[in-house]
Protein backbone atom coordinates (compact mmCIF):
# COMPACT_ATOMS: atom_id res chain seq x y z
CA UNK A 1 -5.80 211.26 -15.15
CA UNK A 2 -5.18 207.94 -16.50
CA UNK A 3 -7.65 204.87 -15.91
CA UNK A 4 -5.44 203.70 -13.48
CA UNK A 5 -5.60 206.50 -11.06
CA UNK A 6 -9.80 206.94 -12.06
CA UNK A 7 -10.18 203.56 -10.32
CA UNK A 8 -7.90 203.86 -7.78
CA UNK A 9 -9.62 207.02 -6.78
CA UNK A 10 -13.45 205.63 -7.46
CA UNK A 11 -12.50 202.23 -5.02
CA UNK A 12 -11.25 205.04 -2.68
CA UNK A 13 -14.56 207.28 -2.78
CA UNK A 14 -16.46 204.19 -2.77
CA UNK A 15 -14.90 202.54 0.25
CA UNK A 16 -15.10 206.22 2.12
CA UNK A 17 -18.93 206.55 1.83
CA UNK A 18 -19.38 202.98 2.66
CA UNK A 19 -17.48 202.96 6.08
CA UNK A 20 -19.34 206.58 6.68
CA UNK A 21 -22.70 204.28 5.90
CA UNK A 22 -21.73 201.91 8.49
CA UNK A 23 -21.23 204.14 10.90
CA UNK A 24 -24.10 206.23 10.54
CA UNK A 25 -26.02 202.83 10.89
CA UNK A 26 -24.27 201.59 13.75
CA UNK A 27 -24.74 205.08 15.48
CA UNK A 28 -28.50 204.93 14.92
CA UNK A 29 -28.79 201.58 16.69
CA UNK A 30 -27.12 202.89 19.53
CA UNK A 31 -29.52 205.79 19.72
CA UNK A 32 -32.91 204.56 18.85
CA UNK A 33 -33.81 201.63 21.02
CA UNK A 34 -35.83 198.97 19.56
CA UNK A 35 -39.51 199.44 19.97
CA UNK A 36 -41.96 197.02 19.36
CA UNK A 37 -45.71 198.34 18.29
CA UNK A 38 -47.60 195.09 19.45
CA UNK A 39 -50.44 196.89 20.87
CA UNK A 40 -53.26 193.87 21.53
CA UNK A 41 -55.95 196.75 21.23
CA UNK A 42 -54.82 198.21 17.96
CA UNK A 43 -54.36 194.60 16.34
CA UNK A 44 -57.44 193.34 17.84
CA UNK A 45 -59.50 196.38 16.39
CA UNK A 46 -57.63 196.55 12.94
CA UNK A 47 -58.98 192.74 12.42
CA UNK A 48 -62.32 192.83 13.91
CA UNK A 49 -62.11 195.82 10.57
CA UNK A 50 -60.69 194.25 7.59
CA UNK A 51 -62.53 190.67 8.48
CA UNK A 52 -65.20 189.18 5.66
CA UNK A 53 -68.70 190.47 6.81
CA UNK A 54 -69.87 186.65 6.11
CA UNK A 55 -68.39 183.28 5.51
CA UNK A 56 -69.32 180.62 2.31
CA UNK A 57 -70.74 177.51 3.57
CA UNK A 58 -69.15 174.80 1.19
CA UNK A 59 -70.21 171.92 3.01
CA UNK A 60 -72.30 169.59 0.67
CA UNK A 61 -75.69 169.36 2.87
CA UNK A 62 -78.55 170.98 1.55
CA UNK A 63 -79.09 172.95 5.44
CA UNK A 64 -77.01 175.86 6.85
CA UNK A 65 -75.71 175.74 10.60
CA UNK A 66 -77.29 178.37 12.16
CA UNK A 67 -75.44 178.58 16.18
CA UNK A 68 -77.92 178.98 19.20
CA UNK A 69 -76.56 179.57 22.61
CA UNK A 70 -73.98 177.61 22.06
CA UNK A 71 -75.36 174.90 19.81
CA UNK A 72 -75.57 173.92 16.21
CA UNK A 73 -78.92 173.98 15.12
CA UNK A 74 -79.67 172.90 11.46
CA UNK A 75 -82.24 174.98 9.42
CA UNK A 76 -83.53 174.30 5.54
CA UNK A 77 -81.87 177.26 3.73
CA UNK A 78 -85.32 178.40 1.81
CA UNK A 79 -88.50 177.69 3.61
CA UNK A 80 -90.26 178.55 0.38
CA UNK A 81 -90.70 179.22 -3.30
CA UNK A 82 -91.06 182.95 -2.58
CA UNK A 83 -87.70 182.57 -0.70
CA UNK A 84 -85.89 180.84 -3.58
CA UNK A 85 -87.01 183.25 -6.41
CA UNK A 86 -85.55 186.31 -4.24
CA UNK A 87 -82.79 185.29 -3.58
CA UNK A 88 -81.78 182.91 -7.23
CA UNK A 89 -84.14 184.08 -9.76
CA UNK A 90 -85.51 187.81 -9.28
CA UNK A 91 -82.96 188.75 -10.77
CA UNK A 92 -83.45 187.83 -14.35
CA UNK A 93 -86.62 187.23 -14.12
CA UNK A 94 -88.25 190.40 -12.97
CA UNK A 95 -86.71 192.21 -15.85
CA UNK A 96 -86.53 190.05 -18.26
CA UNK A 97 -82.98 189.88 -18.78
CA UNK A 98 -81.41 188.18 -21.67
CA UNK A 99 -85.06 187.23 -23.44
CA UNK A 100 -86.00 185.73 -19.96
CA UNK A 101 -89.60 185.13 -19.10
CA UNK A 102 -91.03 187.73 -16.84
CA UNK A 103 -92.51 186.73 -13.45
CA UNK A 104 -96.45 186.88 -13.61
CA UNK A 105 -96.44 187.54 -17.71
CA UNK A 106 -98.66 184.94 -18.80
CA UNK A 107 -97.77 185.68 -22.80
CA UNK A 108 -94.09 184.90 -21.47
CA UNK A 109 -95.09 181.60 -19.80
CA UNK A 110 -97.50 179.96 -21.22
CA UNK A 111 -95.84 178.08 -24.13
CA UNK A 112 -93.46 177.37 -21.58
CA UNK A 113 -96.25 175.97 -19.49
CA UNK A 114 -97.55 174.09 -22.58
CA UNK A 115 -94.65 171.54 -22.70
CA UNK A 116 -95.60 170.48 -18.86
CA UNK A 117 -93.93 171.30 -15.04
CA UNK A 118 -91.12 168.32 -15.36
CA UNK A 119 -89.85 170.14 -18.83
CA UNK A 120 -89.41 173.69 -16.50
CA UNK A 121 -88.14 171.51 -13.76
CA UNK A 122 -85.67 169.78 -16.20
CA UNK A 123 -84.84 173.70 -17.51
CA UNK A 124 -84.36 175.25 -14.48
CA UNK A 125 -81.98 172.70 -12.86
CA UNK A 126 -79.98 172.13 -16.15
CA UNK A 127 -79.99 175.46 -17.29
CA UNK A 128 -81.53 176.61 -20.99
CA UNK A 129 -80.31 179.10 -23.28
CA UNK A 130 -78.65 182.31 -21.93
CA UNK A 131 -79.78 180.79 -18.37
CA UNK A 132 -77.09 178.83 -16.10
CA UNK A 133 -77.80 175.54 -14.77
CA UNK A 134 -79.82 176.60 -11.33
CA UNK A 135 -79.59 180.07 -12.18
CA UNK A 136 -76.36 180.20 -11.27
CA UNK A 137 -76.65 178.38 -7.73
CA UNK A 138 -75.02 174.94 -8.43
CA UNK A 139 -74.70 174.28 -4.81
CA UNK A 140 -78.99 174.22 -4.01
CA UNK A 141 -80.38 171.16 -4.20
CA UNK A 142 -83.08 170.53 -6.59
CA UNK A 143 -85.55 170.42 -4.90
CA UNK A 144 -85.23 174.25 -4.00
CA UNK A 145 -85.22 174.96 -7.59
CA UNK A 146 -88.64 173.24 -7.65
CA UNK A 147 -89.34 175.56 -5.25
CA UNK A 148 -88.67 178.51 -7.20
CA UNK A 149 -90.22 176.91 -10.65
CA UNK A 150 -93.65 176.06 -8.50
CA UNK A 151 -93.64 179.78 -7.39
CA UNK A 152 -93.20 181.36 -10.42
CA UNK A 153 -95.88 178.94 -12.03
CA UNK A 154 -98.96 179.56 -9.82
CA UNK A 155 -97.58 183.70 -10.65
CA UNK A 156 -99.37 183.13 -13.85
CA UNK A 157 -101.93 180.74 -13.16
């Protein structure tokens, strides 16, 4: 068999399976009808499952929207020092991660204390060391991270 007749014959093998393609495909169009799966149910469920459990607030206010019956009501997102440590600082500062100060150690605070509340404000909101400007929270105001500061102080006072 020269090249000749290997092409010849490989265009003819090639062109066979391809009609026989076809007309399986055409065939199986005929037979299966087209069935859309647009149950409302199943879609409605499979979201209401894969949705975020919460949503970021990344407006620039300092309050969260909290809805009530219907209305927007606008709330202070920390009512408290206690509030602010749990949720921004506990976490370093209970274990004393990274060389932190400990919450309540006196030995840990108190040349901190020595150098005056408006140098641990300054800290806190700037960030100091291994510690991130507002612990990590750049979108609380400052005044929450006053909050926090003044909680931890009267700890070891």
């Amino acid at each position: 068999m020269n090249d000749k007749q290997f092409t010849t014959f490989f265009l003819g093998v090639m062109g066979l399976l391809l009609v026989i393609f076809f007309i399986i495909f055409f065939i199986a169009q005929i037979v299966s009808p087209e069935t859309k799966k647009t149950d409302s149910f199943t879609t409605n469920s499979v979201v209401s499952r894969i949705e975020p459990v919460g949503k970021l607030n990344y407006s620039d206010t300092e309050t969260a929207e909290v809805k009530s019956k219907g209305e927007l009501v606008k709330t202070d997102l920390y009512s408290s020092g206690e509030e602010v440590y749990n949720a921004v600082c506990q976490s370093c500062h209970t274990s004393g991660i990274l060389n932190s100060p400990k919450y309540a150690n006196k030995a840990d605070w108190q040349n901190r204390l020595s150098k005056g509340k408006d140098k641990l404000y300054y800290n806190a909101i700037n960030g100091i060391g291994a510690m991130p400007a507002k612990g990590g929270r750049s979108d609380l105001d400052d005044k929450y991270i006053e909050m926090g500061v003044d909680y931890i102080i009267q700890s070891v006072e």
